[in-house]
N, C-alpha and C. Protein backbone atom coordinates (compact mmCIF):
# COMPACT_ATOMS: atom_id res chain seq x y z
N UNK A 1 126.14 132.89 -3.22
CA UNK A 1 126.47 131.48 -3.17
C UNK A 1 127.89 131.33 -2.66
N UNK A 2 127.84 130.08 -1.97
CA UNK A 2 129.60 130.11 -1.28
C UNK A 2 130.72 129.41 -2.70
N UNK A 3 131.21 130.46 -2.69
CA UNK A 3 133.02 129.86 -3.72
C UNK A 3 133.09 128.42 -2.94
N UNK A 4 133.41 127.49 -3.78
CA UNK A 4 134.30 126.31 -3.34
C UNK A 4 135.61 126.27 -3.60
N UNK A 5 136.09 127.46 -3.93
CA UNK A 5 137.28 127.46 -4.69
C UNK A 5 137.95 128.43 -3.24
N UNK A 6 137.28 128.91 -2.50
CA UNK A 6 137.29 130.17 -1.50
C UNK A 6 138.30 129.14 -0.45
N UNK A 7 139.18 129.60 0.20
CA UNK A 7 139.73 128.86 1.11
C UNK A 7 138.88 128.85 2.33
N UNK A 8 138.88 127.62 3.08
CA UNK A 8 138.27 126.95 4.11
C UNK A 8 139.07 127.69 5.64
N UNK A 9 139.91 127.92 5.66
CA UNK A 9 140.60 128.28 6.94
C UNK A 9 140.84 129.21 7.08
N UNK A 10 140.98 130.00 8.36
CA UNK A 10 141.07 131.65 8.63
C UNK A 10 142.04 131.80 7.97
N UNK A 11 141.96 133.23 7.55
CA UNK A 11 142.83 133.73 7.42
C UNK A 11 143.23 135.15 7.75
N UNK A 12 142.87 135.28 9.19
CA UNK A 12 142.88 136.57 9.82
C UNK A 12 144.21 137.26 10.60
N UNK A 13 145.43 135.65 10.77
CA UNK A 13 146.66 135.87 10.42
C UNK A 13 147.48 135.76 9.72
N UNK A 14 147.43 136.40 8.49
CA UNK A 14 147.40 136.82 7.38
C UNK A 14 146.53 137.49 6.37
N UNK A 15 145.96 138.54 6.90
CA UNK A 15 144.86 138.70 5.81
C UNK A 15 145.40 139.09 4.34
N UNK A 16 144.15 138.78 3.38
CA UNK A 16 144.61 139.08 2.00
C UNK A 16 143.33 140.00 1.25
N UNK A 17 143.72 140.32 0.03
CA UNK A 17 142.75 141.04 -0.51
C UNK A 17 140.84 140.57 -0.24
N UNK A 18 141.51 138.78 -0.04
CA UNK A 18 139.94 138.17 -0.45
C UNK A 18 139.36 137.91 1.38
N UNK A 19 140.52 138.23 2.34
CA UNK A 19 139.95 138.81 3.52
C UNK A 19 138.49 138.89 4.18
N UNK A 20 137.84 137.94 4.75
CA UNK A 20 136.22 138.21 4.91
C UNK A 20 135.89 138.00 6.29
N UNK A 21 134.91 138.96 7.07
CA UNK A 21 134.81 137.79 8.39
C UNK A 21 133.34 137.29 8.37
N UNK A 22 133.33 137.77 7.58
CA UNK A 22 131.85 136.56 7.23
C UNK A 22 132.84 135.24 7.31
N UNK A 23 133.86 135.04 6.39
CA UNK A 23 134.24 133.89 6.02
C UNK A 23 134.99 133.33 7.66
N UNK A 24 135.07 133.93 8.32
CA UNK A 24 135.86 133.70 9.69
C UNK A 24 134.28 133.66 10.59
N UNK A 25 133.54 134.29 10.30
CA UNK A 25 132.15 134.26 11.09
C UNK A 25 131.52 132.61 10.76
N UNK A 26 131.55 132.01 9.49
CA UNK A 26 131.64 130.91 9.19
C UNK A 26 132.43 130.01 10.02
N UNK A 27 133.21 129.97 9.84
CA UNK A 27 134.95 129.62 10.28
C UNK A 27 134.25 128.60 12.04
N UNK A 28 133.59 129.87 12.62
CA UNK A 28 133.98 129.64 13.64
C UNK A 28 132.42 128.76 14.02
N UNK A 29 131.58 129.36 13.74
CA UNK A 29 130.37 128.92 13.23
C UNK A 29 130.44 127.27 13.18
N UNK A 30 130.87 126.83 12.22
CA UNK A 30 131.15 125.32 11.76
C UNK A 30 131.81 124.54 12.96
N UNK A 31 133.03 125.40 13.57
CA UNK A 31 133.83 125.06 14.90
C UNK A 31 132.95 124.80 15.68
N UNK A 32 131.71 125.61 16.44
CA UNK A 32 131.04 125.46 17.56
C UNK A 32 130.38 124.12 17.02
N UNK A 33 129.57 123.79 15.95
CA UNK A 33 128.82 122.65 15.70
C UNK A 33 129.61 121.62 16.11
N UNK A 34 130.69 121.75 15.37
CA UNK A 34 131.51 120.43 15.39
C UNK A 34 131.86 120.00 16.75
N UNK A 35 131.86 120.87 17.66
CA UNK A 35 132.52 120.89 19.15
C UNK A 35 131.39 119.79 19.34
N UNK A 36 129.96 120.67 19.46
CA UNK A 36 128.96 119.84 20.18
C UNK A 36 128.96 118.75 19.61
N UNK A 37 128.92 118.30 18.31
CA UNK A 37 128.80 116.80 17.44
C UNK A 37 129.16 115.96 18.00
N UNK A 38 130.90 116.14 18.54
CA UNK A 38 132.13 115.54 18.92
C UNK A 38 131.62 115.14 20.28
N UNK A 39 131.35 115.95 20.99
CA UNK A 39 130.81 115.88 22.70
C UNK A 39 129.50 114.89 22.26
N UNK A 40 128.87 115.12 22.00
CA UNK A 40 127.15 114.01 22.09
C UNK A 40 128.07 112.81 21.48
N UNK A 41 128.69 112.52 20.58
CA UNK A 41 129.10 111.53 20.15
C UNK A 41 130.12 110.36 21.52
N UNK A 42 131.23 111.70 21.35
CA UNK A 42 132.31 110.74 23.15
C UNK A 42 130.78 110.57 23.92
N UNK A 43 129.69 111.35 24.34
CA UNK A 43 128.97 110.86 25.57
C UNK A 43 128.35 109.99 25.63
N UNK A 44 127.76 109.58 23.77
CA UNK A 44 126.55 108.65 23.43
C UNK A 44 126.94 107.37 23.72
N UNK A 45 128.65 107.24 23.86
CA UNK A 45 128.89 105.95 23.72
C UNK A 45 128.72 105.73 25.65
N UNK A 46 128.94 106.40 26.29
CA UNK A 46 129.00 106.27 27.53
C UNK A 46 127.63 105.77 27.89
N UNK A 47 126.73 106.52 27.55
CA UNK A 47 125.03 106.01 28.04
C UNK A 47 125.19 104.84 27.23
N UNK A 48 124.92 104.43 26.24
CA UNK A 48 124.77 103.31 25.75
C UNK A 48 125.46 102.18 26.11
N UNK A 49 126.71 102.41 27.12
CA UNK A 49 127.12 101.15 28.10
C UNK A 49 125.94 101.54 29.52
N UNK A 50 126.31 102.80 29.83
CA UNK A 50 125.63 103.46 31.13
C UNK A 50 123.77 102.14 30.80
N UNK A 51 123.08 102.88 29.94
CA UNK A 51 121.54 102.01 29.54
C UNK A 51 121.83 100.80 29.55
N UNK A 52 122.60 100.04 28.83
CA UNK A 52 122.45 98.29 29.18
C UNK A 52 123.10 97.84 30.46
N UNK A 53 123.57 98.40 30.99
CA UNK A 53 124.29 98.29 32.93
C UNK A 53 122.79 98.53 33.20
N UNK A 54 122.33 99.41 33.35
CA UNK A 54 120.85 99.39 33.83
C UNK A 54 119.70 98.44 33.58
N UNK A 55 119.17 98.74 32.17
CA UNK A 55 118.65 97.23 31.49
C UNK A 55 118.94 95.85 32.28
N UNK A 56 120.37 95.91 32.51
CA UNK A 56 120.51 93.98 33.09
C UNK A 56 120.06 94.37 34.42
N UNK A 57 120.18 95.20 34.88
CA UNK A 57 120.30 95.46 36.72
C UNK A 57 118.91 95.10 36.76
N UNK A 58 117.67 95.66 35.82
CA UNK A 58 116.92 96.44 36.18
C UNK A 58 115.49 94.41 35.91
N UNK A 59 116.20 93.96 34.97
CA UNK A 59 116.14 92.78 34.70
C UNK A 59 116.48 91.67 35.83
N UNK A 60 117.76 91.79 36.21
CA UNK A 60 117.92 90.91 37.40
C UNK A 60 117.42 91.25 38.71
N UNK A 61 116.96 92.88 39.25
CA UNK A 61 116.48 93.07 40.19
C UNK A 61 114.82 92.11 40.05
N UNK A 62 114.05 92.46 39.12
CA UNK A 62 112.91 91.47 38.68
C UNK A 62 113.27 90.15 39.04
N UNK A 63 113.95 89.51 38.73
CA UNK A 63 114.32 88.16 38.99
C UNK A 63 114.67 87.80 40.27
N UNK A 64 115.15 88.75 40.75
CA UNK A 64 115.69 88.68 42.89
C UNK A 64 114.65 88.80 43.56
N UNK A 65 114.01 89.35 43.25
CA UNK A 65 112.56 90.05 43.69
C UNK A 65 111.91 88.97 43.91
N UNK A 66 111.41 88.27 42.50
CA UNK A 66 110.48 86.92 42.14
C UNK A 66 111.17 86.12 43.10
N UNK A 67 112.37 85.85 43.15
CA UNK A 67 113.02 84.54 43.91
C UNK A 67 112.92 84.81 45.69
N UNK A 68 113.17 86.12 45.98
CA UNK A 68 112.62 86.06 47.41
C UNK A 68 111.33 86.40 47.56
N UNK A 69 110.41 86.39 46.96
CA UNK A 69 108.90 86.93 46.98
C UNK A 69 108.26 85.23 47.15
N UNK A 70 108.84 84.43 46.76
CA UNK A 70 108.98 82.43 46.84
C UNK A 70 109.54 82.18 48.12
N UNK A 71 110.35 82.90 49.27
CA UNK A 71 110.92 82.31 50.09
C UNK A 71 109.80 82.24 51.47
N UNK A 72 109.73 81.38 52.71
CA UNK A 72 108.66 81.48 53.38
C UNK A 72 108.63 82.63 54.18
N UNK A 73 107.60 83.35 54.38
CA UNK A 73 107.24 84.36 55.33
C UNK A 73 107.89 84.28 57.11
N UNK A 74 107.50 83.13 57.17
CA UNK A 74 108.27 82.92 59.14
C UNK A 74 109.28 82.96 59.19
N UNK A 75 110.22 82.42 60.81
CA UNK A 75 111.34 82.28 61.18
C UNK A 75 112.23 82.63 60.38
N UNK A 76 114.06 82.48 60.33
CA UNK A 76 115.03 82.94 59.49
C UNK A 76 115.09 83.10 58.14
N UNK A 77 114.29 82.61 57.75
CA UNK A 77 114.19 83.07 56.12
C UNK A 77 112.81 84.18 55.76
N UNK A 78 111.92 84.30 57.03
CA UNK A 78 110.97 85.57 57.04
C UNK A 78 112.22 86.51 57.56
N UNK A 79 112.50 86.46 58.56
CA UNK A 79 113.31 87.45 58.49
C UNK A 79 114.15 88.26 57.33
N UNK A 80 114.82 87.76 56.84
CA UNK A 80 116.00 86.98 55.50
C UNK A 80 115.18 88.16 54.02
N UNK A 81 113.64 87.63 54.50
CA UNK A 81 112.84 87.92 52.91
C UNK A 81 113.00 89.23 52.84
N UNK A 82 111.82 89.53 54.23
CA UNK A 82 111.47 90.80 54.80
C UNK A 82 112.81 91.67 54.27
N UNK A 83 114.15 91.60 54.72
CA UNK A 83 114.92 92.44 54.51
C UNK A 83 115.51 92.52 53.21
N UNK A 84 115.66 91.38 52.35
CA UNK A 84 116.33 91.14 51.04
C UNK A 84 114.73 91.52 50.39
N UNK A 85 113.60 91.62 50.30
CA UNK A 85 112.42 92.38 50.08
C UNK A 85 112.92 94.22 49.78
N UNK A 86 112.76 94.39 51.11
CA UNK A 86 113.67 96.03 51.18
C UNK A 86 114.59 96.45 50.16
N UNK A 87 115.53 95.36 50.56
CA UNK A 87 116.87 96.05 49.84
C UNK A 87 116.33 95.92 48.32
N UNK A 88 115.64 95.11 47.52
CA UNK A 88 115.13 94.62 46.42
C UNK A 88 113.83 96.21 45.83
N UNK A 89 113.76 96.27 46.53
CA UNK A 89 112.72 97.65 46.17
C UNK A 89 113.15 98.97 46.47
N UNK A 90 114.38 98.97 47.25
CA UNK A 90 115.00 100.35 47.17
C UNK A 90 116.40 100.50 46.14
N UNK A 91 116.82 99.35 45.51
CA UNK A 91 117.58 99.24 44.28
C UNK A 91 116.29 99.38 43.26
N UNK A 92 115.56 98.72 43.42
CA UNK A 92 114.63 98.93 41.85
C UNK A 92 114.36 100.50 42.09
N UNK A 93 113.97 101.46 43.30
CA UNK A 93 113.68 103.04 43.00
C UNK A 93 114.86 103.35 42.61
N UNK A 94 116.18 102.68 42.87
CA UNK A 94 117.76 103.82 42.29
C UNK A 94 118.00 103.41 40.82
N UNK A 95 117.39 102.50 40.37
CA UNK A 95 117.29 101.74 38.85
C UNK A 95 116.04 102.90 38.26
N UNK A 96 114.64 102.87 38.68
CA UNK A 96 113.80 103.92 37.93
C UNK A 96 115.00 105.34 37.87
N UNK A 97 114.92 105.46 38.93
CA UNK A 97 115.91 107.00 39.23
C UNK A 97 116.91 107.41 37.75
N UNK A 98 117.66 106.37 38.13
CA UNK A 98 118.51 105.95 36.76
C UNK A 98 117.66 106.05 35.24
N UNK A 99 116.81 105.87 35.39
CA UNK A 99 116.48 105.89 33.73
C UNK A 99 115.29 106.83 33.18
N UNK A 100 114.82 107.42 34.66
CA UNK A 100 115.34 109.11 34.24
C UNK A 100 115.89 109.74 34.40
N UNK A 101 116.94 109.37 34.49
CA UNK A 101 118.22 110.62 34.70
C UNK A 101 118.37 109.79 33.03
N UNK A 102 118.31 109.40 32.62
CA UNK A 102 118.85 108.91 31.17
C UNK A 102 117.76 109.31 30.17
N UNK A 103 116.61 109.57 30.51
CA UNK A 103 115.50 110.40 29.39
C UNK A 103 115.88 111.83 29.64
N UNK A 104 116.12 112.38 30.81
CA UNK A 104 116.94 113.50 30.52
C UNK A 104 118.28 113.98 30.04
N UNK A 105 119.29 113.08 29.84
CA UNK A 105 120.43 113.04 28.77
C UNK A 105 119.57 112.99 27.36
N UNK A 106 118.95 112.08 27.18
CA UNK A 106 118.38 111.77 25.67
C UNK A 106 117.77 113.34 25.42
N UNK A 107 116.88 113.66 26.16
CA UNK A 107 116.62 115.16 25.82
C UNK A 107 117.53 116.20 25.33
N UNK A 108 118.65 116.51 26.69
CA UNK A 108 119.92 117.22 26.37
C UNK A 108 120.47 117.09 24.78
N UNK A 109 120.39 115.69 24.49
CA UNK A 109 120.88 115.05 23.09
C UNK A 109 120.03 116.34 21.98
N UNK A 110 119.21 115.73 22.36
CA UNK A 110 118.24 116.49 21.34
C UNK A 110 118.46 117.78 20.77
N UNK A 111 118.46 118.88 22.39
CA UNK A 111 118.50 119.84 22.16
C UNK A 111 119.50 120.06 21.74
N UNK A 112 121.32 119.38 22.13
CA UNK A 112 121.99 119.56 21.09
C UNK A 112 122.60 119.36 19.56
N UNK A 113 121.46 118.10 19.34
CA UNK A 113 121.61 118.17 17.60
C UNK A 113 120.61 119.35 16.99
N UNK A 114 119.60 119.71 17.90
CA UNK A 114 119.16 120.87 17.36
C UNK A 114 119.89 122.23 17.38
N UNK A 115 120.72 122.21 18.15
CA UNK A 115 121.66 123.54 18.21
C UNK A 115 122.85 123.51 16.84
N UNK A 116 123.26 122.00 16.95
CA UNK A 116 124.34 122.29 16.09
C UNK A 116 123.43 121.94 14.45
N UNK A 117 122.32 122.01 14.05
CA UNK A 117 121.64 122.07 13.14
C UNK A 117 121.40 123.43 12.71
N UNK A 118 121.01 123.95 13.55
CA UNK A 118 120.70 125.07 13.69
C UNK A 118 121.83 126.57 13.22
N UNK A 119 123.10 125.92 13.99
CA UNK A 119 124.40 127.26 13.92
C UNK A 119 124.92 126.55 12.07
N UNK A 120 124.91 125.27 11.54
CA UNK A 120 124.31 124.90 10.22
C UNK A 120 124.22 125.73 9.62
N UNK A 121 122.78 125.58 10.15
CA UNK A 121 121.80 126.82 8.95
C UNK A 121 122.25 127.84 8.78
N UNK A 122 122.11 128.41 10.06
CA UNK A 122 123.00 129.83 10.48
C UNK A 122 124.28 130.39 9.15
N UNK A 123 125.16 129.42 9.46
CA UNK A 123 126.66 129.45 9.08
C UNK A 123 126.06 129.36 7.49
N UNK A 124 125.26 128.56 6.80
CA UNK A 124 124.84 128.44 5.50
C UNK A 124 124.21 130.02 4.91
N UNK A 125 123.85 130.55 5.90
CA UNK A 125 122.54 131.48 5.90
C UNK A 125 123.88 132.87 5.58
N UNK A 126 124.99 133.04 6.48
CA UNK A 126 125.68 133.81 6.71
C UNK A 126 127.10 133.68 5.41
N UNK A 127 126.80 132.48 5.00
CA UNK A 127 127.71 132.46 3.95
C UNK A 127 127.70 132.93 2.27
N UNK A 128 125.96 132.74 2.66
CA UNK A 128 125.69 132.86 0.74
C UNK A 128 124.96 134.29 0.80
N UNK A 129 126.08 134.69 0.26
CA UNK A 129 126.04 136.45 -0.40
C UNK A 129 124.48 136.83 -1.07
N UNK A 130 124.01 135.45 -1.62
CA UNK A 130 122.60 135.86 -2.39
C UNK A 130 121.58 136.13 -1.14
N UNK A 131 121.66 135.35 -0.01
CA UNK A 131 121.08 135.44 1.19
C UNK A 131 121.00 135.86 2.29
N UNK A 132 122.33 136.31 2.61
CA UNK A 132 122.58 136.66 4.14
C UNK A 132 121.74 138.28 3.62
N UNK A 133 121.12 139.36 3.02
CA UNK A 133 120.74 140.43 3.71
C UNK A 133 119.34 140.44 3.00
N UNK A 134 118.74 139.19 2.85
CA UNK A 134 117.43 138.92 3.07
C UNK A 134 116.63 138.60 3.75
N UNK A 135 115.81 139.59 4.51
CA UNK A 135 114.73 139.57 5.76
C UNK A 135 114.22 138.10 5.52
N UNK A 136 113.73 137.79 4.43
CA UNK A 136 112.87 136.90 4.66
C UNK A 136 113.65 135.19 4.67
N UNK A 137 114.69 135.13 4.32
CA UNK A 137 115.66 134.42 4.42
C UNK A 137 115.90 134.39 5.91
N UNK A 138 116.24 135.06 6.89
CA UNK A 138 116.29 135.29 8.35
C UNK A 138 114.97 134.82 8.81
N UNK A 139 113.41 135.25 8.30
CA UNK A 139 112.75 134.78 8.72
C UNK A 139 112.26 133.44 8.62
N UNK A 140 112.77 132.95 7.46
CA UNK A 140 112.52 131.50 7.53
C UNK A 140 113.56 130.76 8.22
N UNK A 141 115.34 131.12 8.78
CA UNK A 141 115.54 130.60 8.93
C UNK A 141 115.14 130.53 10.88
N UNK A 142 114.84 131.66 11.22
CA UNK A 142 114.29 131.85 12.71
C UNK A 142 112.35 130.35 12.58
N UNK A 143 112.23 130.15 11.67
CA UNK A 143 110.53 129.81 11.46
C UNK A 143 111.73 128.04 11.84
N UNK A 144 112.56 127.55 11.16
CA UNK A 144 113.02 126.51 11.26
C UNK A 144 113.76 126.46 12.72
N UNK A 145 114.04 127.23 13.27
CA UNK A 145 114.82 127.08 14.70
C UNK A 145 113.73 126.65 15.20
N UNK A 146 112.86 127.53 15.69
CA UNK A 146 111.78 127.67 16.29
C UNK A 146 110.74 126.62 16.35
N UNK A 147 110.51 125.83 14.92
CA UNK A 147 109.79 124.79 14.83
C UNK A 147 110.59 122.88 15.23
N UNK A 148 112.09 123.74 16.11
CA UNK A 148 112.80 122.06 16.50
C UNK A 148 112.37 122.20 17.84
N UNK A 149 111.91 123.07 18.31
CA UNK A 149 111.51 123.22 20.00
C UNK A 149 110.12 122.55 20.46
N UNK A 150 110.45 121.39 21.00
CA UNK A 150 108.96 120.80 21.50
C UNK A 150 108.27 121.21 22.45
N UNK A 151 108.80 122.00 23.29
CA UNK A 151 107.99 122.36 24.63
C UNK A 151 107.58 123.88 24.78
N UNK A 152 106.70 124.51 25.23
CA UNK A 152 105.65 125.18 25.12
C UNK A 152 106.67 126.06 26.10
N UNK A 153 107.87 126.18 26.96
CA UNK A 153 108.74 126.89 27.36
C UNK A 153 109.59 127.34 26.54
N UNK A 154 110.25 126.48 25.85
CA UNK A 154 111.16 126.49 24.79
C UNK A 154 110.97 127.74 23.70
N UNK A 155 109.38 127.13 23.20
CA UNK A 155 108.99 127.95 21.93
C UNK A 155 109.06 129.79 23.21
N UNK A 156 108.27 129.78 24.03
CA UNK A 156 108.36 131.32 25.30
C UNK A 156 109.69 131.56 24.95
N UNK A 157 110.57 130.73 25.21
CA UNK A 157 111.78 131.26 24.94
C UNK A 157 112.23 132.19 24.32
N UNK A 158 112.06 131.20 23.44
CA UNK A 158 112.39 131.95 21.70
C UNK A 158 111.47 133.04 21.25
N UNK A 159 110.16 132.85 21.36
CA UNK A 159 109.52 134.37 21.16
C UNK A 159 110.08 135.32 21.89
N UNK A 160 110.33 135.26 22.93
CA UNK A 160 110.84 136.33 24.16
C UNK A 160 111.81 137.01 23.33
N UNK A 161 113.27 136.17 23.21
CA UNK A 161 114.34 136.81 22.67
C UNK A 161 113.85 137.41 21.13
N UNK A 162 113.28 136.97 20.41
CA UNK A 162 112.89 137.35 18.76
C UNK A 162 112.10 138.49 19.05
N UNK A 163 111.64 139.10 20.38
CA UNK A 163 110.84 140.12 20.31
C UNK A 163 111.40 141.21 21.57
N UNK A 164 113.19 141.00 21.79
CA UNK A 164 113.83 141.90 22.22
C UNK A 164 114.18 141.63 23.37
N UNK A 165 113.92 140.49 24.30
CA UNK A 165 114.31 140.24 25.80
C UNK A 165 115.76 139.70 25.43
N UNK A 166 116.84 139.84 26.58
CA UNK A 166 117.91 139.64 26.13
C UNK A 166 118.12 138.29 26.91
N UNK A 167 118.96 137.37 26.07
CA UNK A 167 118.87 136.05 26.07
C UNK A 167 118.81 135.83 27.37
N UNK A 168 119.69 136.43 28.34
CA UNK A 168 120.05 136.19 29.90
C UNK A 168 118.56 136.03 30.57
N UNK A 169 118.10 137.11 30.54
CA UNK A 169 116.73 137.07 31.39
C UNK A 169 115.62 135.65 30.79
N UNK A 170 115.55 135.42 29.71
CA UNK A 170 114.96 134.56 28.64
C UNK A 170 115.47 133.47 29.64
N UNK A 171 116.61 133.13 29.36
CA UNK A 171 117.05 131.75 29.93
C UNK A 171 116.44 131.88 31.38
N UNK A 172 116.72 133.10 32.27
CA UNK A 172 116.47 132.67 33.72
C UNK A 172 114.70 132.70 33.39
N UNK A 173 113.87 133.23 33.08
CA UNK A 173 112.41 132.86 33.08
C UNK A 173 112.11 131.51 32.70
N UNK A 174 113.11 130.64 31.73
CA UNK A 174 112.58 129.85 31.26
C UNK A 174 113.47 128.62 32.79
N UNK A 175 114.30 128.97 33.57
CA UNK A 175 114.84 128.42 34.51
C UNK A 175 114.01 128.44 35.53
N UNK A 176 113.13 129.32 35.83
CA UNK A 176 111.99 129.32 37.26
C UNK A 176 110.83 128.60 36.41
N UNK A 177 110.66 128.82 35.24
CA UNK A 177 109.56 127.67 35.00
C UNK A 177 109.83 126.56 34.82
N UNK A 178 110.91 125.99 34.60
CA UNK A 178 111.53 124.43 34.64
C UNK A 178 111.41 124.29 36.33
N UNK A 179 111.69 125.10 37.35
CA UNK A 179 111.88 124.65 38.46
C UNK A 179 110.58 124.93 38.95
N UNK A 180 109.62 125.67 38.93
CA UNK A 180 108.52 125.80 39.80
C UNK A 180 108.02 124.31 39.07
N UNK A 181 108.02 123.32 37.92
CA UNK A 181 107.26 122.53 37.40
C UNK A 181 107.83 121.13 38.07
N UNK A 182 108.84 121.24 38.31
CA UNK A 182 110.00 120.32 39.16
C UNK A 182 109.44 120.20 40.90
N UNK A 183 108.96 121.16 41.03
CA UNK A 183 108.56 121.45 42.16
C UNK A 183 107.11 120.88 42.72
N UNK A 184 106.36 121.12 41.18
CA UNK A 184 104.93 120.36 41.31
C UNK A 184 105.10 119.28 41.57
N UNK A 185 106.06 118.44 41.02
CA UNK A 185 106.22 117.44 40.69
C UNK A 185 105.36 116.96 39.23
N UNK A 186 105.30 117.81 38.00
CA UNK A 186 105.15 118.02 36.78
C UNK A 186 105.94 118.00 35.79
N UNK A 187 106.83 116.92 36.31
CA UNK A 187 108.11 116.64 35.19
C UNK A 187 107.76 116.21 34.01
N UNK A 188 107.91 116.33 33.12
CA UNK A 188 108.01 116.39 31.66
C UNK A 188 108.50 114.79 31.31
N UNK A 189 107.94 113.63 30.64
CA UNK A 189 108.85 112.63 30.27
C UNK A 189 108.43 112.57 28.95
N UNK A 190 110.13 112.50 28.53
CA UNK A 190 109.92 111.92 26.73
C UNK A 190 109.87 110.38 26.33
């Protein structure tokens, strides 16, 4: 179980009798979460102006649309339509464009509250002396990583590495199957 009485901050310049790097393996552990927390948080606020800039665009392009889709077909204002028509449907494809490029941030999101959930556990797992050199403690906490992964690459992933592939190659297999599916045009939407 973790001391609360145990000091919170390295102390690897200065070590002392009570000296641990578990407790610095922690240490740093908690650091990486917090990094990512901090980052999704500064970014969340950015999309969430970024999504309602879109939302109105995507709203008033509808409304420009309707209003020259009313104007007459002939002479200077056929002309006029015809082209304010165009321009009206190649802003609405850079508006879709836009909001998936924004279901793929929301994803990214994901995967990083699942990471920093995860180095959590980890850091919890690595701290309590009753637990850290119990197999089955490791295995449940690998059963909880494993079960935040929604996609049928993801989970490949993770079996791969849990059964000895080293993360590098893992990531690039799971990088040619993101791109050969990109390629189908078999994009994934959440």
């Amino acid at each position: 179980m973790i001391d609360a009485n145990a000091p919170r901050g390295s102390t690897a310049h200065a070590p002392d009798l009570n000296w641990s790097q578990v407790r610095e393996t922690v240490l740093l552990l908690e650091l990486a979460a917090g990094q990512i927390e901090a980052a999704m948080t500064d970014s969340g606020a950015s999309v969430e102006v970024l999504t309602a800039s879109f939302t109105g665009m995507a709203e008033t392009m509808r409304l420009l649309g309707e209003t020259v889709a009313a104007l007459p077909d002939t002479g200077a204002a056929g002309d006029a339509r015809q082209r304010l028509l165009g321009a009206a449907t190649q802003v609405s494809g850079m508006v879709d464009q836009a909001v998936i490029a924004f279901q793929f941030y929301d994803k990214l999101a994901q995967r990083l509250a699942h990471v920093t959930h995860s180095l959590g556990d980890l850091s919890d797992l690595v701290a309590d002396q009753g637990r850290i050199f119990n197999p089955r403690e490791w295995v449940g906490l690998q059963e909880r990583i494993r079960s935040k992964y929604t996609t049928p690459d993801e989970r490949q992933m993770f079996e791969a590495v849990m059964q000895g592939m080293p993360v590098e190659a893992a990531l690039a297999q799971y990088v040619a199957s993101m791109k050969g599916k990109q390629q189908g045009d078999d994009i994934e939407l959440f």
